[in-house]
Protein backbone atom coordinates (compact mmCIF):
# COMPACT_ATOMS: atom_id res chain seq x y z
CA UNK A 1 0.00 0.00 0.00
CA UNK A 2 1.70 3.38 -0.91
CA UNK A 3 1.69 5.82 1.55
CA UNK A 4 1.70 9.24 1.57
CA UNK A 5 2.88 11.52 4.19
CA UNK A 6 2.20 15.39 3.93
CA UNK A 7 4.21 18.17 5.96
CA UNK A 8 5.06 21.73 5.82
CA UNK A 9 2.26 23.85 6.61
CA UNK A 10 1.19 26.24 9.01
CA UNK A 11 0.41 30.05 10.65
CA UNK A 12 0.96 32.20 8.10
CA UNK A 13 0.04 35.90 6.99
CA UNK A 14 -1.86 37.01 4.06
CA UNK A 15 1.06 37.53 1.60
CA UNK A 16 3.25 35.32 3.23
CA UNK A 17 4.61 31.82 1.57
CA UNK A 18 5.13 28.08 2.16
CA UNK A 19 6.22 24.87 0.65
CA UNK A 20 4.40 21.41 1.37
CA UNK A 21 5.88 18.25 0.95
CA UNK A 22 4.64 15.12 0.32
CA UNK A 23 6.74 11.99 0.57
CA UNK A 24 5.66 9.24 -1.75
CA UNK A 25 6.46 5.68 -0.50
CA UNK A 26 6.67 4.61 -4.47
CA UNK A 27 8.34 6.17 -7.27
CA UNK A 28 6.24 9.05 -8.09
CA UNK A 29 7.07 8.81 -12.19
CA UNK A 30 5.04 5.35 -12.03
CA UNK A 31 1.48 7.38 -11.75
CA UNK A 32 0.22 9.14 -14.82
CA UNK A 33 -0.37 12.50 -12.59
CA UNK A 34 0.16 13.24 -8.81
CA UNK A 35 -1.84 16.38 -7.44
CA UNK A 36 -2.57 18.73 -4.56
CA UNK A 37 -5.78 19.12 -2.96
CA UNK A 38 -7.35 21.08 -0.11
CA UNK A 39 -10.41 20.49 1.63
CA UNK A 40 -11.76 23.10 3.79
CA UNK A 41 -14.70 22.04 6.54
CA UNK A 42 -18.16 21.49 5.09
CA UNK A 43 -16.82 21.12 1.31
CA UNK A 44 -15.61 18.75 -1.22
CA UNK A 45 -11.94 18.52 -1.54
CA UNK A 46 -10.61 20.37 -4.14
CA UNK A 47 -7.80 19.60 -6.50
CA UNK A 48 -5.61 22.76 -6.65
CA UNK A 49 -1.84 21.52 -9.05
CA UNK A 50 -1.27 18.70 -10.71
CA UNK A 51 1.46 17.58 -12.38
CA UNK A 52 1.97 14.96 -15.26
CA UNK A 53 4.98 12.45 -15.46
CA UNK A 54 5.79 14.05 -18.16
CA UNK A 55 6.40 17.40 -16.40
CA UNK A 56 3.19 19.16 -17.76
CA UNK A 57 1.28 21.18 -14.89
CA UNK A 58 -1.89 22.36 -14.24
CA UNK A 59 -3.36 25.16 -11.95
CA UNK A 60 -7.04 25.87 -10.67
CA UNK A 61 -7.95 28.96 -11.76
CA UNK A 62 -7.88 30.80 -7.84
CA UNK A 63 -4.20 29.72 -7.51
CA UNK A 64 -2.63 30.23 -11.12
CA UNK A 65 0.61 32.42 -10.56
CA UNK A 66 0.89 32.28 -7.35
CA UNK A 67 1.28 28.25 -6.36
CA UNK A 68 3.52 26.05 -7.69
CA UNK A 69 4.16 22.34 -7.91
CA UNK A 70 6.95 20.55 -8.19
CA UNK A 71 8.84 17.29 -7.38
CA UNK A 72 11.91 15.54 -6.92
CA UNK A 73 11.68 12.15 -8.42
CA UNK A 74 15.29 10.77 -6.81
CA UNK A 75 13.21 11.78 -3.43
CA UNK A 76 10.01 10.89 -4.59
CA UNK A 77 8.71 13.44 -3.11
CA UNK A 78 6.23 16.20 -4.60
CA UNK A 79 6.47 19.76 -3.70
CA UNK A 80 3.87 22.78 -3.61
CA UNK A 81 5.23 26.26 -3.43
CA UNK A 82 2.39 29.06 -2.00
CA UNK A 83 3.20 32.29 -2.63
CA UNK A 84 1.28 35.23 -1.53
CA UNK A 85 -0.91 33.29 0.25
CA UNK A 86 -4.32 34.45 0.63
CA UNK A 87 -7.09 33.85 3.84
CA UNK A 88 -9.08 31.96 1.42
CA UNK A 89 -6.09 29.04 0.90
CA UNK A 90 -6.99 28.24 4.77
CA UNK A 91 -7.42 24.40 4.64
CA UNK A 92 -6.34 20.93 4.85
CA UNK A 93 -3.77 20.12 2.24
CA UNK A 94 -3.48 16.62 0.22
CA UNK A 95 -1.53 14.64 -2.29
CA UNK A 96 -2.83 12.03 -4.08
CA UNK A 97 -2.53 10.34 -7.95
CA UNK A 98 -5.02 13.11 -9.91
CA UNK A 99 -7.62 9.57 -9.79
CA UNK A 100 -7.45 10.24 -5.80
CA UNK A 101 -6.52 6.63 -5.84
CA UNK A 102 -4.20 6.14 -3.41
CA UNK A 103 -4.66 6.05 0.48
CA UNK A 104 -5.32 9.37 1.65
CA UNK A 105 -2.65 10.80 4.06
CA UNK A 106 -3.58 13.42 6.89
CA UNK A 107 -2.92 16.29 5.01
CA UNK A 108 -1.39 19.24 6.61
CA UNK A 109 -3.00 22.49 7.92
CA UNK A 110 -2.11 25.32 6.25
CA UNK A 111 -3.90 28.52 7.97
CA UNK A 112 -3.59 32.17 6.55
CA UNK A 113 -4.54 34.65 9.03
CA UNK A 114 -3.15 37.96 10.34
């Protein structure tokens, strides 16, 4: 069973940045896309990035140019870089295969208040 283990978030004020990480317990090239979603109480999750094996990525419309994802493949880890972070990107944050077929993780708490 691959497991996925989130970290890196946080308190953080509205302009202010972070990077999550997500350590993959599998070689992240072997699924077609991995993504980033956030789930915020009382709504669906939401898929935010994604990115392709092949490298291509993909933004939801509320966090083009100012997220970006990433990954290291010899770490097999995948990376999300949140820049000028807004009160509204307050949530739960997730990695899983775009499908969402993989085990979810616990996600990591990424809060943006001043």
């Amino acid at each position: 069973q691959v497991q996925l283990v989130e970290s890196g978030g946080g308190l953080v004020q509205p302009g202010g940045s972070l990077r999550l990480s997500c350590s993959v317990s599998r070689s992240i090239l072997s699924f077609n896309a991995m993504g980033w979603y956030r789930q915020v109480p009382g709504k669906e999750r939401e898929l935010v990035a994604s990115i392709t094996a092949g490298g291509t990525t993909s933004y939801v419309d509320s966090v083009k140019g100012r997220f970006t994802i990433s990954r290291d493949s010899a770490k097999n880890t995948l990376y999300l870089q949140m820049n000028t972070l807004k009160p509204e990107d307050t949530a739960v944050y997730y990695c899983n295969t775009v499908a969402g077929g993989l085990t979810w993780g616990k996600g990591t708490q990424v809060a943006v208040s001043s």
